[in-house]
N, C-alpha and C. Protein backbone atom coordinates (compact mmCIF):
# COMPACT_ATOMS: atom_id res chain seq x y z
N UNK A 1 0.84 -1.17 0.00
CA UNK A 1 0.00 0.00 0.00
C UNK A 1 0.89 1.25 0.00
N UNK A 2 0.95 2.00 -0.93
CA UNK A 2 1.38 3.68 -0.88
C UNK A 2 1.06 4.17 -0.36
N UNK A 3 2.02 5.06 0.65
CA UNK A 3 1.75 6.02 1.83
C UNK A 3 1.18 7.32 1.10
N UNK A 4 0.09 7.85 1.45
CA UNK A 4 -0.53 9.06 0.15
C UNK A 4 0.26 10.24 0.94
N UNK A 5 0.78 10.47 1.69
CA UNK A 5 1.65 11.58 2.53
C UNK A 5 2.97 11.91 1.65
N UNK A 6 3.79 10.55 1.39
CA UNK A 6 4.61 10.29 0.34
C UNK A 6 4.70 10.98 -0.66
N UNK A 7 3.59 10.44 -1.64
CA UNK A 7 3.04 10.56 -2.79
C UNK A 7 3.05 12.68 -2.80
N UNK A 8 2.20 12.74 -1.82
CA UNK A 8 1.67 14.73 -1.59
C UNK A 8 2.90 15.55 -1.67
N UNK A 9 4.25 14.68 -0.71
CA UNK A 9 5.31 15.23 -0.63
C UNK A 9 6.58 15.10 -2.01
N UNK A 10 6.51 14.14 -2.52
CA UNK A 10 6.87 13.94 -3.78
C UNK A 10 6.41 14.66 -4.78
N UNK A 11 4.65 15.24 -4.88
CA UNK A 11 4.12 15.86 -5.70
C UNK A 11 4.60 17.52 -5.40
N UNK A 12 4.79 17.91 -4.04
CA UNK A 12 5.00 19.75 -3.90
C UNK A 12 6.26 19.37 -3.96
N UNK A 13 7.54 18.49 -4.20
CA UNK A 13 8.98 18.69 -4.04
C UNK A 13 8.99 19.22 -6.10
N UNK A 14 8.43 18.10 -6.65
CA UNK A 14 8.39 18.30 -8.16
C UNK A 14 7.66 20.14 -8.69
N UNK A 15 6.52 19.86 -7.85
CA UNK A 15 6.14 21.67 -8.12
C UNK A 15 6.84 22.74 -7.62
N UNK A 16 7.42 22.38 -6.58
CA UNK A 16 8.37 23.67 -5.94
C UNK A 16 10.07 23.88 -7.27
N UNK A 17 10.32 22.47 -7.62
CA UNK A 17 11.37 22.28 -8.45
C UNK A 17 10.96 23.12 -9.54
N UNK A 18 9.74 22.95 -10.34
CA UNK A 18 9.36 23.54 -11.34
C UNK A 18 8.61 25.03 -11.08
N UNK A 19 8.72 25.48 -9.98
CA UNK A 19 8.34 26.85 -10.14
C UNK A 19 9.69 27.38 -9.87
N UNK A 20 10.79 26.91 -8.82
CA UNK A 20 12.12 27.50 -8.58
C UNK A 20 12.68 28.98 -9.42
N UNK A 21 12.74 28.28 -10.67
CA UNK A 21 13.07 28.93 -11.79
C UNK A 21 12.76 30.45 -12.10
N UNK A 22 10.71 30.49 -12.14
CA UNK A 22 10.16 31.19 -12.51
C UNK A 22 10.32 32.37 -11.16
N UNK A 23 10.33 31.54 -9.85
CA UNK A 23 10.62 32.61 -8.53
C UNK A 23 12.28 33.12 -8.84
N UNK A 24 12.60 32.41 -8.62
CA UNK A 24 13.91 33.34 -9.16
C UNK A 24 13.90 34.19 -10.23
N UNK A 25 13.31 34.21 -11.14
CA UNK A 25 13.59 35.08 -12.27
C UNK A 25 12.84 36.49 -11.55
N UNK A 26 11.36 36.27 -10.99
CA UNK A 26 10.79 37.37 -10.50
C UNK A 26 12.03 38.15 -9.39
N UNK A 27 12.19 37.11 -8.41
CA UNK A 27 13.26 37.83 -7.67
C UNK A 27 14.26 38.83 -8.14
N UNK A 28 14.90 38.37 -9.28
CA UNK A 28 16.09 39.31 -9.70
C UNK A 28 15.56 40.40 -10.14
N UNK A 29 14.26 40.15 -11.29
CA UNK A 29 13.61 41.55 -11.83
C UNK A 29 13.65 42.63 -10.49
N UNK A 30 13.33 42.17 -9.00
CA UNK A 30 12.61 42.39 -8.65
C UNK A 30 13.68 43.56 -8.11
N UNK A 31 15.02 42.71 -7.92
CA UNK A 31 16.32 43.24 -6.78
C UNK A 31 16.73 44.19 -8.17
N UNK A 32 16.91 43.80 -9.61
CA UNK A 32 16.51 45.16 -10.47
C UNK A 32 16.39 45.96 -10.89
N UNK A 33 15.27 46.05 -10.65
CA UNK A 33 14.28 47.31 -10.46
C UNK A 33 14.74 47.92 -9.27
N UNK A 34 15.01 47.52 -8.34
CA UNK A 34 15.14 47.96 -6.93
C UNK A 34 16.48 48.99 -6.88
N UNK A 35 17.31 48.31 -7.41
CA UNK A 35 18.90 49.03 -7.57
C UNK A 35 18.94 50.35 -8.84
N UNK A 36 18.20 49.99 -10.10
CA UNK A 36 17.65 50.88 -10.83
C UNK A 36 16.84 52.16 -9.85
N UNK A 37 15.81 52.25 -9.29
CA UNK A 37 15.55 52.89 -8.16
C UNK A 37 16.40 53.79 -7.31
N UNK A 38 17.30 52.82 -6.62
CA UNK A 38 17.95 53.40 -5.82
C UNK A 38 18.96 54.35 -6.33
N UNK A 39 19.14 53.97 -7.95
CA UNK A 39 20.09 54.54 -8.54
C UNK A 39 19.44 56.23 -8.89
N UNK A 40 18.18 56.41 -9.21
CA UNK A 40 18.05 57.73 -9.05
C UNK A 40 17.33 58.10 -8.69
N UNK A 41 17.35 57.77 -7.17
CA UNK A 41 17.01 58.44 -5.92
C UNK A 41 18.42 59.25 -5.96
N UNK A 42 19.42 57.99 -5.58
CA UNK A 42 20.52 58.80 -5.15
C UNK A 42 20.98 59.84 -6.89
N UNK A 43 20.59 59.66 -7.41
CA UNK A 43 20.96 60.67 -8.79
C UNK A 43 20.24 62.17 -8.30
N UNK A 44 18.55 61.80 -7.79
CA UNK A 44 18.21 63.57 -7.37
C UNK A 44 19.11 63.76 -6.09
N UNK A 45 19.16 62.89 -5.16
CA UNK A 45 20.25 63.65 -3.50
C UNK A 45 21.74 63.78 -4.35
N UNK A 46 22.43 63.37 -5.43
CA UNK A 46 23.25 63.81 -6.08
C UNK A 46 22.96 65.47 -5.77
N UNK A 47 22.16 65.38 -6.79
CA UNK A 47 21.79 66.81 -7.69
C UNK A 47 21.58 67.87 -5.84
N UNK A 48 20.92 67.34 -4.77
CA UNK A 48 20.91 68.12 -4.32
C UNK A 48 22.19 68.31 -3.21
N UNK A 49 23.25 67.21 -3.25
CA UNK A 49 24.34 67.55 -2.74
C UNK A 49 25.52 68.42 -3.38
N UNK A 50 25.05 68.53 -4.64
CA UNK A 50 26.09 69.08 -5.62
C UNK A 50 25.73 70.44 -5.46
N UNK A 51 24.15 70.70 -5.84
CA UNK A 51 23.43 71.93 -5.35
C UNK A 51 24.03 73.24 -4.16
N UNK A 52 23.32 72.01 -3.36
CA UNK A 52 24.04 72.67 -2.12
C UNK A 52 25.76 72.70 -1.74
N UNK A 53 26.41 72.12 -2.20
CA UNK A 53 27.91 72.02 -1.82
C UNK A 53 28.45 73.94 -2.97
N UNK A 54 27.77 73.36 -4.02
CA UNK A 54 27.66 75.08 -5.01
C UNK A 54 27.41 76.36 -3.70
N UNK A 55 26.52 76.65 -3.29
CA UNK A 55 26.08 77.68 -3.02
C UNK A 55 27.10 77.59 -1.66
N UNK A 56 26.89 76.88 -1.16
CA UNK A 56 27.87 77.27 0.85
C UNK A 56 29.18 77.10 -0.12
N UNK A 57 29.57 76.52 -0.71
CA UNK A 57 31.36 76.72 -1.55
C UNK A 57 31.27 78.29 -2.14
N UNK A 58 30.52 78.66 -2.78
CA UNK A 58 30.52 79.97 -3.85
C UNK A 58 29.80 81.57 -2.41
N UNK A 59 29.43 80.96 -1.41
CA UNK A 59 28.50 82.09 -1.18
C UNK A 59 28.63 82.03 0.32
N UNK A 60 28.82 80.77 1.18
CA UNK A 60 28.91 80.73 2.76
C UNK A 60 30.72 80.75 3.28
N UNK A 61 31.06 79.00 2.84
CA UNK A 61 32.48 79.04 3.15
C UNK A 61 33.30 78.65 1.85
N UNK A 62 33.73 79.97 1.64
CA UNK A 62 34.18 80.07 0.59
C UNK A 62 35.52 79.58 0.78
N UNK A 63 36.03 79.73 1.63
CA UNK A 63 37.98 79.18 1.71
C UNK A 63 38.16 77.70 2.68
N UNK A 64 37.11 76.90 2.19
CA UNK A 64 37.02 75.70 3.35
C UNK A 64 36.51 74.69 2.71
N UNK A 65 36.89 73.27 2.13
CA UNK A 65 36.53 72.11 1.68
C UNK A 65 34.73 71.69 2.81
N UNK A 66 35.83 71.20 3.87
CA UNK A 66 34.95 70.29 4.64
C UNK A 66 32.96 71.03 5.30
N UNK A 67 32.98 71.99 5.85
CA UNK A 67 32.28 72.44 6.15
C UNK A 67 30.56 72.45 4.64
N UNK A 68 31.74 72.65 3.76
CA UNK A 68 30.31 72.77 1.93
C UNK A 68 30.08 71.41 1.89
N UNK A 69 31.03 70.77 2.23
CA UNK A 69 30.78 69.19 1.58
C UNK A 69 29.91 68.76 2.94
N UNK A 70 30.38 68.59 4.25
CA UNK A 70 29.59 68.24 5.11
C UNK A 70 27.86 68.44 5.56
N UNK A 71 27.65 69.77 5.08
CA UNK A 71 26.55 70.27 5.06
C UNK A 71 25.89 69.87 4.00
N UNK A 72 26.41 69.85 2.70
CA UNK A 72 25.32 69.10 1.58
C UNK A 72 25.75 67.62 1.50
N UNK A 73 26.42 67.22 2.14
CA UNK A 73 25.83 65.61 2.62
C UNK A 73 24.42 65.20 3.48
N UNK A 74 24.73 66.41 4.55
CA UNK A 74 23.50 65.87 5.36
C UNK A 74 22.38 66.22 4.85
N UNK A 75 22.23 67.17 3.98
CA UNK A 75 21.03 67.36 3.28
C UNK A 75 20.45 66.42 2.45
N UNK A 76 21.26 65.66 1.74
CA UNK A 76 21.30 64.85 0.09
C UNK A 76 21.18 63.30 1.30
N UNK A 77 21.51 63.06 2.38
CA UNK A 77 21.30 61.81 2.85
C UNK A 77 19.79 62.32 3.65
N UNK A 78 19.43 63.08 4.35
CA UNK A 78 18.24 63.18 4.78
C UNK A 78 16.76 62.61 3.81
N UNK A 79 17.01 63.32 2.61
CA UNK A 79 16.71 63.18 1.61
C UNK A 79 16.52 61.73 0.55
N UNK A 80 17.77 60.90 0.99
CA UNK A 80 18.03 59.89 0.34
C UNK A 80 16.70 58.59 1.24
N UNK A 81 17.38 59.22 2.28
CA UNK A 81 17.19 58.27 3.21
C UNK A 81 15.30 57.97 2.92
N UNK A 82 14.66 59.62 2.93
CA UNK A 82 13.27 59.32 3.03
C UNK A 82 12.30 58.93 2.34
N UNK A 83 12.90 59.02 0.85
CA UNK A 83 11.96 58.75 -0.73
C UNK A 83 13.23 57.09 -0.66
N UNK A 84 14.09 56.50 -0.67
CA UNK A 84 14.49 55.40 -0.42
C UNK A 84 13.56 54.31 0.14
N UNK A 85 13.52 54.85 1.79
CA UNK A 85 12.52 53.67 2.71
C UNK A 85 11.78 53.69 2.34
N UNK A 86 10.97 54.29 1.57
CA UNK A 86 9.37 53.99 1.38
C UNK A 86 9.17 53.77 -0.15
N UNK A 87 10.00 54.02 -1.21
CA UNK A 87 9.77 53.69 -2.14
C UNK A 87 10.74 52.66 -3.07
N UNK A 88 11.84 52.62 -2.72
CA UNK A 88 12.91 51.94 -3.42
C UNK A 88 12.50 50.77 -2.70
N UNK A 89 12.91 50.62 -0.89
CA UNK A 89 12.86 49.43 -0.28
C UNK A 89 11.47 48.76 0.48
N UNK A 90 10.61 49.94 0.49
CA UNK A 90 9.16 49.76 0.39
C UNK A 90 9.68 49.15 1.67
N UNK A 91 9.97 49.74 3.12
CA UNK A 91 9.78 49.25 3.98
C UNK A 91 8.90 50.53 4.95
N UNK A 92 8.22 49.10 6.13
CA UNK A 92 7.75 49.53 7.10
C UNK A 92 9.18 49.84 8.41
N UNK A 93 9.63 49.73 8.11
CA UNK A 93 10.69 49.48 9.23
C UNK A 93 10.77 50.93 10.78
N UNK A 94 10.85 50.31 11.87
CA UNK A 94 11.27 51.75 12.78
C UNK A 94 12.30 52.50 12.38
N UNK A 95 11.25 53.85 11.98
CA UNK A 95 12.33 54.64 11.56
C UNK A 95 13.21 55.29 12.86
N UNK A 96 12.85 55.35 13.36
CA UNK A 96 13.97 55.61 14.38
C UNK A 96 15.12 54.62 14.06
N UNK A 97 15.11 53.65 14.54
CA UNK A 97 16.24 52.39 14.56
C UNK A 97 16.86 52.43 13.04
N UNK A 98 15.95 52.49 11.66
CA UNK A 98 16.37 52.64 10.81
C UNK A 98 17.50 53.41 10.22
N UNK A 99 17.23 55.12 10.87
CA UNK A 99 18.26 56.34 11.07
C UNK A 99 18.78 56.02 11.81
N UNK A 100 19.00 55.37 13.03
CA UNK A 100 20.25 54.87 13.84
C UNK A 100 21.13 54.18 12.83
N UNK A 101 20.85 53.38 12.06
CA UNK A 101 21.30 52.20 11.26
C UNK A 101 22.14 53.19 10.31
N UNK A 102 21.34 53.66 9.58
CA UNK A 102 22.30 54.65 8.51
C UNK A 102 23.03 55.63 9.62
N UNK A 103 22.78 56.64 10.16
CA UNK A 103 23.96 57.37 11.09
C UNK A 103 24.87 56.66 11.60
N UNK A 104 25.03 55.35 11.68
CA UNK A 104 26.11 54.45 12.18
C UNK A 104 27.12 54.48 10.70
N UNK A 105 26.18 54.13 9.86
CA UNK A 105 26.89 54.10 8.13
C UNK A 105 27.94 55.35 7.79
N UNK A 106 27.21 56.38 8.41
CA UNK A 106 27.60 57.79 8.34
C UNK A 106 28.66 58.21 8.75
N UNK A 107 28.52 57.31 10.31
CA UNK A 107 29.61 58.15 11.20
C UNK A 107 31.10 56.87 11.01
N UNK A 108 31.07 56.04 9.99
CA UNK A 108 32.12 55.60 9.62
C UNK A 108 32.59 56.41 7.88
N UNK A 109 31.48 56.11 7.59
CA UNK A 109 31.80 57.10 5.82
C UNK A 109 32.16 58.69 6.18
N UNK A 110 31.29 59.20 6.89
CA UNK A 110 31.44 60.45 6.44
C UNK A 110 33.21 61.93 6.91
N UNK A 111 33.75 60.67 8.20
CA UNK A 111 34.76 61.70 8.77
C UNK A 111 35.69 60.76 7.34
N UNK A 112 35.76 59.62 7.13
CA UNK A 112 36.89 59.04 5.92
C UNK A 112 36.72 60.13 4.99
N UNK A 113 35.91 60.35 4.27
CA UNK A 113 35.56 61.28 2.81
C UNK A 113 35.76 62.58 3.10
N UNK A 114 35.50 62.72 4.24
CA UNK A 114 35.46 64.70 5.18
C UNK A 114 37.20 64.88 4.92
N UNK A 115 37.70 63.88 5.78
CA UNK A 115 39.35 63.98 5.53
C UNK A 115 39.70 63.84 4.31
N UNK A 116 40.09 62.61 3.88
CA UNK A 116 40.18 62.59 2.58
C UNK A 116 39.86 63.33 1.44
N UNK A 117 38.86 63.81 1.39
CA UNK A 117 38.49 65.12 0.61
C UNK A 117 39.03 66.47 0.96
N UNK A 118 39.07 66.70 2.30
CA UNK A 118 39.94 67.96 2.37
C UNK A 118 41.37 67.80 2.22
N UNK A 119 42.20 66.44 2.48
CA UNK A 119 43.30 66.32 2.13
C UNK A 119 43.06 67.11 0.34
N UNK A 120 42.49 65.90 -0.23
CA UNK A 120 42.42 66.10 -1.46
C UNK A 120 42.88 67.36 -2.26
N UNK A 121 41.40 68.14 -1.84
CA UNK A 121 41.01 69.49 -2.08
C UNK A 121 42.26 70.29 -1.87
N UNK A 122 42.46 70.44 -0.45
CA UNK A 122 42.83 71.49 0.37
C UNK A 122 44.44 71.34 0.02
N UNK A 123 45.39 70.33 0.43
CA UNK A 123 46.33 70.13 0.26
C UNK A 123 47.16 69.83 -1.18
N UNK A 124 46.66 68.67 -1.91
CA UNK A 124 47.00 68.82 -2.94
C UNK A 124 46.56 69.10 -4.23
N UNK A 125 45.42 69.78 -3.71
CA UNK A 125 44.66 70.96 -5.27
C UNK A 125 43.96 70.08 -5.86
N UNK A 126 43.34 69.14 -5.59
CA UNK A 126 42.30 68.40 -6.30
C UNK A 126 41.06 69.21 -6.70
N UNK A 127 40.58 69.77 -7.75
CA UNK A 127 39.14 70.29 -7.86
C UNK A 127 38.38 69.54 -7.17
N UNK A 128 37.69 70.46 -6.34
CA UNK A 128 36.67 70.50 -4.96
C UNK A 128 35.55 69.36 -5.48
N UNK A 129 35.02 70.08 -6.88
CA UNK A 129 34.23 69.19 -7.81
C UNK A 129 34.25 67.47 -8.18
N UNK A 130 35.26 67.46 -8.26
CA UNK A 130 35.89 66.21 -8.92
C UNK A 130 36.17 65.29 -7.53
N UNK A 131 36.40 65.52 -6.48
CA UNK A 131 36.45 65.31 -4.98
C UNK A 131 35.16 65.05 -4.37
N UNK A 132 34.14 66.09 -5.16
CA UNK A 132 33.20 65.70 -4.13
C UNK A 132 31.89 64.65 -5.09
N UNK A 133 32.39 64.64 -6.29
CA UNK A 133 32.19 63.53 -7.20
C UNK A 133 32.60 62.26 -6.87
N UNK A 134 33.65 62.01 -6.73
CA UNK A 134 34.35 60.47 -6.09
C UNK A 134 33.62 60.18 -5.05
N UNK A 135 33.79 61.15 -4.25
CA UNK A 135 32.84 60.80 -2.75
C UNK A 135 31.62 60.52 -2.57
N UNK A 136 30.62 60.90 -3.66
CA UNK A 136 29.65 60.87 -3.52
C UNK A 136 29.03 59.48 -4.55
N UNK A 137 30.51 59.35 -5.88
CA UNK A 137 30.19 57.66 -6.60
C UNK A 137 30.71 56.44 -5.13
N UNK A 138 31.45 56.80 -4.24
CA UNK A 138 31.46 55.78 -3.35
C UNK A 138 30.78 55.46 -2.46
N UNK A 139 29.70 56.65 -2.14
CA UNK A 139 28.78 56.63 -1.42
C UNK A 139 27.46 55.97 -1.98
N UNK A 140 27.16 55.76 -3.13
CA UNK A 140 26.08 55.74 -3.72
C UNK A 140 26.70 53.81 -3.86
N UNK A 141 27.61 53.24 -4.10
CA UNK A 141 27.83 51.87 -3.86
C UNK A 141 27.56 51.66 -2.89
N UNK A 142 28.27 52.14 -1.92
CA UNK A 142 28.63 51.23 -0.26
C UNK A 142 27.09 51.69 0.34
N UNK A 143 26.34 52.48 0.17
CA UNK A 143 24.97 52.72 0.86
C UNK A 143 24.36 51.88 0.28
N UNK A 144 23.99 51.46 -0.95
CA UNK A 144 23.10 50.35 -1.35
C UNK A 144 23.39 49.43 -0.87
N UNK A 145 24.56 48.34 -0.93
CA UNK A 145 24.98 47.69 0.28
C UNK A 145 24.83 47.52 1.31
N UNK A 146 24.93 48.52 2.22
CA UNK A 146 24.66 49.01 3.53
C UNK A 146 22.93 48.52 3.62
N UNK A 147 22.33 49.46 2.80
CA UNK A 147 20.78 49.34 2.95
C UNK A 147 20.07 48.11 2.85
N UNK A 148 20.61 47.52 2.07
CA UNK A 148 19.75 45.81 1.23
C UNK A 148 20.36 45.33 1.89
N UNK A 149 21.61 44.77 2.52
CA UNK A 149 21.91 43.70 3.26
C UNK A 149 22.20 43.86 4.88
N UNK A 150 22.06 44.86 5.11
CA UNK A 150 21.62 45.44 6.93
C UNK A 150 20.87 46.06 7.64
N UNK A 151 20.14 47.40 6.63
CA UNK A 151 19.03 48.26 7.64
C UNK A 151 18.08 47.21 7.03
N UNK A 152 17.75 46.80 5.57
CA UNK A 152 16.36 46.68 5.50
C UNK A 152 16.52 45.16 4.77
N UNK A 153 17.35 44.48 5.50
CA UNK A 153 17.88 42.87 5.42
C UNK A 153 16.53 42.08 6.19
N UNK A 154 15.65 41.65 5.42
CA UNK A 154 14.40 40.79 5.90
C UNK A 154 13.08 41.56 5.73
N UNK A 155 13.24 43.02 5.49
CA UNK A 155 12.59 43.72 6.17
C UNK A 155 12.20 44.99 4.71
N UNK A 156 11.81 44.36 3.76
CA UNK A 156 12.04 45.14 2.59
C UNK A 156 10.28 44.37 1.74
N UNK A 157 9.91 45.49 1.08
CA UNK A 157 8.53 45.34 0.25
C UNK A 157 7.49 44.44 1.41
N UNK A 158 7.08 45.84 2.45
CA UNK A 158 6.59 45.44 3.33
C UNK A 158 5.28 46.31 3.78
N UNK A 159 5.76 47.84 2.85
CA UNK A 159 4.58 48.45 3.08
C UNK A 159 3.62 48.91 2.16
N UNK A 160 2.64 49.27 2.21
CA UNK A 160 1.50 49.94 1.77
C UNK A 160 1.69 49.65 0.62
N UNK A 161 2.83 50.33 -0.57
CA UNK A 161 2.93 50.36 -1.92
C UNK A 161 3.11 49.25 -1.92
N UNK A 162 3.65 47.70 -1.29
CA UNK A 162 4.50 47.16 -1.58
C UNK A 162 3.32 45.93 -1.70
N UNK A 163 2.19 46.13 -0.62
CA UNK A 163 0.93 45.10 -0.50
C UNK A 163 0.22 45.50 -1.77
N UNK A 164 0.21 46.86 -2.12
CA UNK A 164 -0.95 46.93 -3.38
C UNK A 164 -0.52 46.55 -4.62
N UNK A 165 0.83 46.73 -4.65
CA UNK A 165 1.67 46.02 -5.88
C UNK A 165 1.34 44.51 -5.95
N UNK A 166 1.15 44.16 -4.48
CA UNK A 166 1.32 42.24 -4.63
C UNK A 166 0.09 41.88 -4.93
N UNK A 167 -1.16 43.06 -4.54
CA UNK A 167 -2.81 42.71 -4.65
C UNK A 167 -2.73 42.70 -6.02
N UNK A 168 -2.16 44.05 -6.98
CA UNK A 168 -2.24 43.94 -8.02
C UNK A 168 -1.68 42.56 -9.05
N UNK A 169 -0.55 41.74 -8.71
CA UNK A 169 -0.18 40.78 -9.28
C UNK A 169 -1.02 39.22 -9.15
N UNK A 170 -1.34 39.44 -8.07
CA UNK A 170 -2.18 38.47 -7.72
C UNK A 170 -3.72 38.50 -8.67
N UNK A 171 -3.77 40.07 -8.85
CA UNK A 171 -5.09 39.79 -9.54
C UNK A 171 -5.46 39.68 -11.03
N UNK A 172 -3.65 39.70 -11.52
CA UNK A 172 -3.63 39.28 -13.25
C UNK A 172 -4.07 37.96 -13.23
């Protein structure tokens, strides 16, 4: 006599085998899209770190690297941070703990690039521009990183947009 438990478990090992494929493929679209996203988010906090690093360089501190660059960081990450969580990583997550998570990110990135950039700048004549370009293509790697595999590691396409997107797929 065949155990029909057997048989049930043999039958979802063969269906899980044969959907594998098709979940993975959604997955990658999915991670994607996601990095596409993140890519210009951080392209407008670009635009508004570059922005702002212009005006306090040309108009506040005019004879000082660190102070233009520091200030339109925190603007362009405030920024990053808030159209990011809710739309790139579609999380619910505590934002409190969340901004703990990135200000931890921060307070290792941001005195490296602060120095380093004023070395740059200040000491051996690097255009300010071109300095605060590098800094800001290394920032835009190591934060996606940072974000997908630690603040919002488990914890990603969880809110609001992220349920009506899934109502919507479900209902093709």
């Amino acid at each position: 006599m065949e155990d029909k438990s057997l048989t049930n478990v043999e039958e979802m090992t063969q269906d899980s085998a044969e959907a594998a494929p098709e979940i993975k493929k959604k997955r990658n679209t999915r991670e994607t899209i996601r990095a596409i996203k993140f890519f210009f988010v951080s392209m407008s906090a670009g635009l508004i770190e570059i922005g702002s690093f212009t005006i306090f360089d040309k108009f506040v501190w005019t004879d000082s690297y660190w102070p233009c660059y520091l200030t339109a960081l925190i603007l362009s990450v405030l920024w990053n941070f808030t159209i990011n969580r809710r739309y790139t990583f579609k999380s619910t997550k505590n934002v409190p703990r969340a901004m703990a998570m990135i200000f931890g990110y921060y307070c290792v990135f941001t005195p490296v690039t602060t120095i380093l950039g004023n070395y740059l700048a200040g000491t051996l004549l690097w255009n300010e521009y071109l300095v605060t370009i590098m800094n800001m293509s290394l920032n835009l790697v190591t934060e996606y990183l940072f974000d997908t595999f630690v603040v919002y590691r488990n914890e990603m396409d969880n809110n609001d947009i992220a349920k009506r997107e899934e109502e919507k797929m479900n209902n093709k």
